[in-house]
Protein backbone atom coordinates (compact mmCIF):
# COMPACT_ATOMS: atom_id res chain seq x y z
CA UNK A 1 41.25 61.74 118.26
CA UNK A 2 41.89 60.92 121.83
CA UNK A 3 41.71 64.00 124.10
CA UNK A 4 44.82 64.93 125.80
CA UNK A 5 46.05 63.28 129.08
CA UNK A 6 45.13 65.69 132.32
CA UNK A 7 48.39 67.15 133.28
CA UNK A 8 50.00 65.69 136.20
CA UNK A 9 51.56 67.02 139.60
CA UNK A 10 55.22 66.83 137.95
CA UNK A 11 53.71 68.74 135.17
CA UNK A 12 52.35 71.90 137.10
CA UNK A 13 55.09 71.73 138.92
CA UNK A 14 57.20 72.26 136.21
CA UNK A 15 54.97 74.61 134.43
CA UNK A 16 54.74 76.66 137.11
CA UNK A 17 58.79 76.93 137.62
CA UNK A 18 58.64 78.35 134.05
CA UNK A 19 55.98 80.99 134.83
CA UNK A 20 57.93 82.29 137.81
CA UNK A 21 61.06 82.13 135.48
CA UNK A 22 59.34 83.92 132.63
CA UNK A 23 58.13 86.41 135.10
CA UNK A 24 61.59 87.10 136.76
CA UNK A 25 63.52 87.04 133.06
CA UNK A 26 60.93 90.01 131.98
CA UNK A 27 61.55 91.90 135.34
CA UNK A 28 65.51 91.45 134.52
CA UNK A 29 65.11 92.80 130.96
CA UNK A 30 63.10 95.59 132.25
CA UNK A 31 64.89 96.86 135.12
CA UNK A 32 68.21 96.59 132.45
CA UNK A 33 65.94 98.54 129.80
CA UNK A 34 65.90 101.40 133.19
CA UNK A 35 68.94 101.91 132.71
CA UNK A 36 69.56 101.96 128.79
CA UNK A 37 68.51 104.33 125.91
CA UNK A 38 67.85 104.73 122.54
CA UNK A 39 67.74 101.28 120.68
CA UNK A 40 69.16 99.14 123.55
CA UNK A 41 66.32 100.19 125.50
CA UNK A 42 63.99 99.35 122.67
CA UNK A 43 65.22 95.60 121.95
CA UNK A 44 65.19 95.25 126.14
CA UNK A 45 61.71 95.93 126.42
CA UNK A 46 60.45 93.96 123.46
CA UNK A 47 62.40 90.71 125.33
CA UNK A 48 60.52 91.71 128.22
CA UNK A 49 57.13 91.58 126.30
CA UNK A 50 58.31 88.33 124.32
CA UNK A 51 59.08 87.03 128.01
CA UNK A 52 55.42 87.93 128.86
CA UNK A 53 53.69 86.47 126.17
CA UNK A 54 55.25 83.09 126.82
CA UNK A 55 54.48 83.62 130.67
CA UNK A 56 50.34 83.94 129.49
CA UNK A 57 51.05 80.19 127.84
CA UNK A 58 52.19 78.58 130.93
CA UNK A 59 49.32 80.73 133.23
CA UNK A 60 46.79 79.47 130.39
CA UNK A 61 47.90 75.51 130.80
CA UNK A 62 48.04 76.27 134.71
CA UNK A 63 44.23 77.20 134.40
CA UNK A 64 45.32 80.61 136.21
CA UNK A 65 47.05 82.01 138.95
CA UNK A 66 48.29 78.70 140.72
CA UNK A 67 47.97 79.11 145.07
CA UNK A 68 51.40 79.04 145.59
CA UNK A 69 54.78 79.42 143.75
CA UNK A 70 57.91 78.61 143.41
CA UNK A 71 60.86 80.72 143.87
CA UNK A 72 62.27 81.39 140.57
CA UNK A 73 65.88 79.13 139.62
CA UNK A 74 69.36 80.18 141.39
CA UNK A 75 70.54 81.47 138.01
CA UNK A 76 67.73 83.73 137.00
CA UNK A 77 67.58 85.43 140.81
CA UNK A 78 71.33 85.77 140.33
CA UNK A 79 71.36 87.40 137.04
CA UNK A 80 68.38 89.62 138.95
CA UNK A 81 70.91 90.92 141.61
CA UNK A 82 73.65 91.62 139.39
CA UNK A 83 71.18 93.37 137.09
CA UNK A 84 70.64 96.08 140.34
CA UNK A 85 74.33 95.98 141.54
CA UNK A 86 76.49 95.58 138.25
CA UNK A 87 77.32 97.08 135.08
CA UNK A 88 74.73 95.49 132.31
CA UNK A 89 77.78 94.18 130.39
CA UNK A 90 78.36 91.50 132.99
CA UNK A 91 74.55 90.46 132.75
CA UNK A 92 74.22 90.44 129.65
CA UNK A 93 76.83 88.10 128.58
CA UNK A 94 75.67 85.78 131.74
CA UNK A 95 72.15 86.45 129.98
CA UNK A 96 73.64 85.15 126.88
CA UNK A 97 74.73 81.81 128.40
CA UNK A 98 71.05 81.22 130.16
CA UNK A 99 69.52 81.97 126.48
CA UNK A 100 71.67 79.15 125.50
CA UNK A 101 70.18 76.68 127.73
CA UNK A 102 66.73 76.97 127.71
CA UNK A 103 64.66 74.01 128.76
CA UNK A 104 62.12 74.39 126.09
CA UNK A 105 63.68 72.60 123.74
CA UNK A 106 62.91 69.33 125.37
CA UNK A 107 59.64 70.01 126.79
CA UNK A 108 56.42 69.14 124.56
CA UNK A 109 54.38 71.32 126.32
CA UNK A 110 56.14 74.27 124.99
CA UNK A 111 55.16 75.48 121.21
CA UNK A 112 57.56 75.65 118.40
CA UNK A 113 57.02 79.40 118.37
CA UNK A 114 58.54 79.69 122.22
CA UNK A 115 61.37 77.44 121.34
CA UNK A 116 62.10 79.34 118.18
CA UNK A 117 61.67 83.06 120.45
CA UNK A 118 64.54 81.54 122.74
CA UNK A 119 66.59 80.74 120.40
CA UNK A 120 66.09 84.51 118.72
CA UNK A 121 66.46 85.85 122.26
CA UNK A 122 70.11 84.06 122.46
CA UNK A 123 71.20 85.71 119.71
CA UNK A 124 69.63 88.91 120.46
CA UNK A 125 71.16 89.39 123.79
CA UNK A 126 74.74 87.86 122.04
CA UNK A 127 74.44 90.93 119.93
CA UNK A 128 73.63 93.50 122.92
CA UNK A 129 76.58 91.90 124.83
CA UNK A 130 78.58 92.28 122.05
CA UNK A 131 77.96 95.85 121.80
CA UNK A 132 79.10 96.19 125.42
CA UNK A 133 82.19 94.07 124.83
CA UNK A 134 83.06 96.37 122.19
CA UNK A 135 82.46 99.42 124.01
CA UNK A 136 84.95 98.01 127.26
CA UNK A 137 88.06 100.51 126.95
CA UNK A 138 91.38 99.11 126.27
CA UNK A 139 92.28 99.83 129.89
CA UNK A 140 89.78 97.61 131.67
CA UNK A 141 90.83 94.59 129.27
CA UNK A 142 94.43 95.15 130.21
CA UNK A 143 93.72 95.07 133.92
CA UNK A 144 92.58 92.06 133.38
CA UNK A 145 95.56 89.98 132.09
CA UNK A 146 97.98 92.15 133.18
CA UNK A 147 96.79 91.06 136.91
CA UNK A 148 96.61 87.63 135.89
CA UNK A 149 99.86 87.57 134.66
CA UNK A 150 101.46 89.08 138.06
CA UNK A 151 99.45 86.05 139.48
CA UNK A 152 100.90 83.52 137.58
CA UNK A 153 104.24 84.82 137.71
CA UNK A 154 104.66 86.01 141.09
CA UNK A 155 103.80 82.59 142.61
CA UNK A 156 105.41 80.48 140.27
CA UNK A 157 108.59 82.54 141.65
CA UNK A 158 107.96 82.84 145.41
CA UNK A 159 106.69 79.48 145.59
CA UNK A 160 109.99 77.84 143.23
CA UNK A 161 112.29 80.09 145.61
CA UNK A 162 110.61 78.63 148.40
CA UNK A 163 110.91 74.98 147.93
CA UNK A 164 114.62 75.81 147.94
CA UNK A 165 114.55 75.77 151.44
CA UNK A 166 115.96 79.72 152.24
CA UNK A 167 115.24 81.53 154.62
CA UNK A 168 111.61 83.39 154.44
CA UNK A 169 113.27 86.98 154.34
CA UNK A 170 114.45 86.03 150.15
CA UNK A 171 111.57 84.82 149.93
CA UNK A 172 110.27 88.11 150.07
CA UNK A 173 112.73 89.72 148.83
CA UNK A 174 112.42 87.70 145.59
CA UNK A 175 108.73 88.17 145.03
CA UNK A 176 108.98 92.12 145.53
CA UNK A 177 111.80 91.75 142.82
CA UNK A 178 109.87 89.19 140.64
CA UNK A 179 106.96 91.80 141.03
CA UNK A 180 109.27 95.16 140.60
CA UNK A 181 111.02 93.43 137.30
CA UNK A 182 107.72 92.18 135.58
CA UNK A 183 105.99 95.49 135.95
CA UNK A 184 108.79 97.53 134.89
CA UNK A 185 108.84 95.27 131.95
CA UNK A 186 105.48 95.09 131.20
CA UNK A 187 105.45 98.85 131.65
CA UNK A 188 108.32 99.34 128.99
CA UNK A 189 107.43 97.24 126.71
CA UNK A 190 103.58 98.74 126.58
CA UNK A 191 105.84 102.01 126.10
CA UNK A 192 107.28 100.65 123.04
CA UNK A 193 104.68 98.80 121.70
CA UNK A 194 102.11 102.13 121.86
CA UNK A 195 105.27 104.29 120.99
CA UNK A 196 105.85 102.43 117.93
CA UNK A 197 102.33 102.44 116.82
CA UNK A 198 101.68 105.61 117.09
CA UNK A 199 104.95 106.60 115.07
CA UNK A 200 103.80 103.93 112.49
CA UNK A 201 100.23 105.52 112.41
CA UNK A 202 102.06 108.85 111.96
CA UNK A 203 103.87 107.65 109.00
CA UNK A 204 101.07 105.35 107.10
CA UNK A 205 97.72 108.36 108.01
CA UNK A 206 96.89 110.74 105.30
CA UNK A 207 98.62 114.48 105.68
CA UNK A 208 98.92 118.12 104.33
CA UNK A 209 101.87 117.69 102.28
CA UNK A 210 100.40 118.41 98.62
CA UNK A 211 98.04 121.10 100.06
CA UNK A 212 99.38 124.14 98.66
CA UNK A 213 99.44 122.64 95.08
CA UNK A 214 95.80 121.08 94.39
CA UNK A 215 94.51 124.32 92.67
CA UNK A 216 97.37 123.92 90.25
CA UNK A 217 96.19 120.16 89.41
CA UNK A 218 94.44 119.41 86.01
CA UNK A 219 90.29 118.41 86.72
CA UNK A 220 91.03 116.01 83.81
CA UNK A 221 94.60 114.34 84.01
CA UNK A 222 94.15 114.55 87.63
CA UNK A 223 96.63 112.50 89.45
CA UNK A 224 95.11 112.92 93.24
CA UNK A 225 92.85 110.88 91.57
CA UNK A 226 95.90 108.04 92.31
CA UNK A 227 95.90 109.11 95.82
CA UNK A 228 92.11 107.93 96.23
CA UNK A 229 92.60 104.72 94.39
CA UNK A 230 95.64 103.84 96.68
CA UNK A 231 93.38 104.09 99.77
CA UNK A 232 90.86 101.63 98.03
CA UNK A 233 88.61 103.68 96.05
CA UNK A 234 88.19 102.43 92.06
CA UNK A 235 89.00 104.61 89.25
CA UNK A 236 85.84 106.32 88.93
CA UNK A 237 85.01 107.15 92.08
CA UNK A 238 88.45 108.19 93.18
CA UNK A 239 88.74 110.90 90.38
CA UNK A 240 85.09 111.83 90.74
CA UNK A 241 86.37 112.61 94.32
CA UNK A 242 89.44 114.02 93.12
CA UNK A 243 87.75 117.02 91.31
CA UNK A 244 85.57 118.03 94.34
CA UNK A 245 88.81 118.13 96.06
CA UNK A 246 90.57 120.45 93.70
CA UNK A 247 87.49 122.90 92.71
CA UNK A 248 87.06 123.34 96.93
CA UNK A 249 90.65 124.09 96.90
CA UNK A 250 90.35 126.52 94.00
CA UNK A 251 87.38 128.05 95.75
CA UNK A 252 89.53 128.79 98.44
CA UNK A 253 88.07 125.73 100.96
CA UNK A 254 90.03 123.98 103.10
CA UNK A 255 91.81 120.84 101.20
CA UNK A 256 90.96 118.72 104.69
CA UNK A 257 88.92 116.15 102.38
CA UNK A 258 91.79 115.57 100.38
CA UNK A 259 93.16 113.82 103.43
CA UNK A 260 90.62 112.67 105.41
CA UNK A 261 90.15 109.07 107.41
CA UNK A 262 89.91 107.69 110.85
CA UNK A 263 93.00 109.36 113.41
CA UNK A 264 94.07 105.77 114.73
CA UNK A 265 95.78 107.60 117.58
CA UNK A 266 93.24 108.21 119.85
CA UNK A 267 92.16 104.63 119.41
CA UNK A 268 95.56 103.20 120.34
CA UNK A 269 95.87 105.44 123.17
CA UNK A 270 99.25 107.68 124.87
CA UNK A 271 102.53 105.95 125.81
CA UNK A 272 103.03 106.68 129.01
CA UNK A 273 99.35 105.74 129.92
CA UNK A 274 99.22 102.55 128.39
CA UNK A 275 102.92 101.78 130.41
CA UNK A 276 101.68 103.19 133.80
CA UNK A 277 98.38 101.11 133.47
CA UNK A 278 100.57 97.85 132.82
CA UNK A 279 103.14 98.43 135.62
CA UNK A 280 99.76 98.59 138.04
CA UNK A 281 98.36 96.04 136.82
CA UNK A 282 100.97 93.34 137.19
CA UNK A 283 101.80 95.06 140.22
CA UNK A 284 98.30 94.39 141.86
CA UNK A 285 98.35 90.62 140.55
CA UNK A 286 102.29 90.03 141.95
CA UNK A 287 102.17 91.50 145.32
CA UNK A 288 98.88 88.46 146.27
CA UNK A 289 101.33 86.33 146.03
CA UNK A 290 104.17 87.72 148.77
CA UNK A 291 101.13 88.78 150.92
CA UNK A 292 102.11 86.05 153.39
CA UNK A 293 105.57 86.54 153.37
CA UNK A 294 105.04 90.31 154.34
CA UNK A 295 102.80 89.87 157.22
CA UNK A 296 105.15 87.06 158.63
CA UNK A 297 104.19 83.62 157.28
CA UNK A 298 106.64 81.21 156.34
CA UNK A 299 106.94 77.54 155.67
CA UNK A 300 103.71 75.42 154.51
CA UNK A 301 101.34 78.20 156.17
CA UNK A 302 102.68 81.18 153.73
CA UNK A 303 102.11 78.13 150.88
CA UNK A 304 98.78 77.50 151.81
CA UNK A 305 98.00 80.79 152.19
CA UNK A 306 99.17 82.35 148.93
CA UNK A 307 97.60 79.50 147.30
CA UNK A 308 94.10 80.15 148.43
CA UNK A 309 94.78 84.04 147.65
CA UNK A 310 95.92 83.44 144.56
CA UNK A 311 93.77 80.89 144.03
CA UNK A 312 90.63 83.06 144.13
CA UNK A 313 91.90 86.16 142.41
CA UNK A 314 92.53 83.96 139.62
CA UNK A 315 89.03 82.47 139.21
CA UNK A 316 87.93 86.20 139.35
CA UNK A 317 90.07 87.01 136.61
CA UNK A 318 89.54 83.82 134.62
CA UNK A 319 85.62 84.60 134.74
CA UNK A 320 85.84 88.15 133.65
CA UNK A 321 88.05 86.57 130.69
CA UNK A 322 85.07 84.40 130.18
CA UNK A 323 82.41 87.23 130.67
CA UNK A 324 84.47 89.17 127.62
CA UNK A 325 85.07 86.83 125.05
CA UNK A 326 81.49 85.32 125.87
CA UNK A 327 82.70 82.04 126.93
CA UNK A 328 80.87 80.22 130.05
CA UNK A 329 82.53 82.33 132.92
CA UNK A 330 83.06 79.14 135.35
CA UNK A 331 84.73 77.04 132.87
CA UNK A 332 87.47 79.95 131.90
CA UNK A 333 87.53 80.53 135.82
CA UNK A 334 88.48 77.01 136.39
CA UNK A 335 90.87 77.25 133.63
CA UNK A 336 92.95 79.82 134.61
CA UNK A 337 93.44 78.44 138.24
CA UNK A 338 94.47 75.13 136.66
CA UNK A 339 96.74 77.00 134.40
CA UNK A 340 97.60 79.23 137.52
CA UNK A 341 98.50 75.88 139.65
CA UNK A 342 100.24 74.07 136.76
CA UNK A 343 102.88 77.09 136.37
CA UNK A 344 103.39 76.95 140.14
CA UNK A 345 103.54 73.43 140.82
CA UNK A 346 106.46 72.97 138.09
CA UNK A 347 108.44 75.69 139.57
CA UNK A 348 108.09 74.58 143.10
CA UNK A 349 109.24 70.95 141.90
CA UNK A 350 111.64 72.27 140.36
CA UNK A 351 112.65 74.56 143.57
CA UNK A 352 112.66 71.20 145.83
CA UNK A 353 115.08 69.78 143.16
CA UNK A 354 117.16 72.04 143.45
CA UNK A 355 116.82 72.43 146.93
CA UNK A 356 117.81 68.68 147.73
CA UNK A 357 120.62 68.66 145.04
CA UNK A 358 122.20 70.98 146.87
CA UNK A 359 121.91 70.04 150.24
């Protein structure tokens, strides 16, 4: 067998942009590991040593320490800042997306065992993320859209009034309406949606009703025993359950477990909450839009201007959509601004129909 070919310049080169990588992914891990306990901290820390041991293969084909180094790739030293200046949610589920791309998978000089760890690691981190994502409140997701929907709306309306050709003073006074009428809708109808909910919660949860008669019930022919099988239980386990129930209430304990379950209402949350957040929300997205038109714009410069302000708020808000259903935050960014600009370039044809038809 024909010894291997000595490695050339491209090749430690390359090997040593995956040491410095290694190196700076198991600093990441760590320094997110800081700030975690109990299992989370765990799994962090064994990426970080998984990280490591791949960082000895690439230091063993460098033959050591190489002189000099390069600086670690724009994504990694990225995901390193956000690491000390963000919440870990947001890393992590950028994390995810770099698991998903490692280079390894092309390289020969890379064992099966590394390529197999990064694929692991992908789904490892997709799993911590995933714990984040499910541990984001209500709230923060609602900010979300409901800004990106006084975005969208907002400028599709100042921008359609506009191309009307009226004067700059409706204008404004059309966008603070558009933005006054879609909050206070959005606020009522998150009002009756919660509302309704929590009155259909009320009406489907468990409750005290029977209390007072389950000493009185028969251990044998016992028909709380139906009560348990409605709720899913089969027929043995649901009377078995049923006669704990009525000798505790016979004892004189409280019949609680005769009604027990999950109280749904503090998961959907209070009315008036819920409608408050939503009329902020769409409030903060719609006023971006008449920005201009308040501090004295008009014409093609209040356009312009609302388009670049609106423009940007809705790639932030298209790449924390991204970031939270785990889909690559750029291309939902990109996304919602074309879906942003589509909505506004309709309505501001339309507006310059109009506007000529009935000049």
């Amino acid at each position: 067998m024909s010894a291997p070919a000595a490695p050339t310049a491209a090749d430690r080169r390359r090997w040593a942009r995956y040491l410095v990588n290694e190196r700076a992914e198991a600093r990441l891990y760590r320094e997110l590991a800081a700030r975690k306990s109990g299992e989370d901290r765990e799994i962090l820390l064994e990426l970080a040593a998984a990280e490591g041991r791949h960082e000895k293969h690439w230091l063993t084909l460098l033959d050591g320490e190489p002189a000099r180094l390069p600086q670690p790739d724009l994504g990694t030293r990225t995901l390193a800042w956000m690491a000390r200046h963000f919440g870990t949610i947001f890393v992590l589920a950028l994390a995810q997306q770099a698991e998903g791309r490692s280079p390894y998978e092309k390289d020969d000089a890379a064992t099966d065992t590394m390529r197999a760890d990064e694929k692991i690691h992908h789904e490892v981190v997709r799993g911590l993320a995933a714990r984040g994502r499910r541990r984001l409140s209500g709230t923060f997701r609602a900010a979300v859209f409901g800004a990106n929907d006084g975005l969208v709306s907002n400028l599709a309306l100042v921008l359609g009034i506009g191309a009307t050709g009226v004067a700059p003073q409706f204008v404004l006074f059309s966008g603070i309406a558009g933005l006054l009428a879609g909050a206070l809708s959005m606020g009522a109808g998150e009002f009756v949606s919660v509302r309704s909910q929590r009155e259909l919660l009320a009406a489907t949860e468990p409750n005290g009703y029977a209390d007072d008669v389950l000493p009185d019930l028969d251990l044998d022919a016992n028909e709380l025993a139906l009560v348990y099988r409605t709720r899913g239980m089969d027929s043995d386990e649901a009377l078995a359950r049923a006669r704990l129930v009525v000798e505790a209430a016979r004892a004189g304990a409280s019949p609680a477990a005769a009604h027990d379950g999950p109280d749904g209402h503090d998961v959907v949350g209070g009315a008036w909450g819920a409608a408050v957040s939503s009329f902020l929300f769409f409030a903060s997205g719609a006023i971006i839009p008449v920005l201009p038109w308040i501090f004295g714009l008009s014409g093609v410069a209040a356009v312009v201007v609302a388009l670049v302000l609106v423009g940007i708020a809705l790639l932030a808000t298209g790449a924390m959509v991204g970031l939270l259903s785990g889909g690559p935050p750029l291309r939902r960014a990109l996304r919602q601004l074309m879906i942003g600009y589509g909505a506004a370039a309709i309505t501001y044809a339309l507006g310059l129909l109009f506007g000529v038809s009935m000049g």
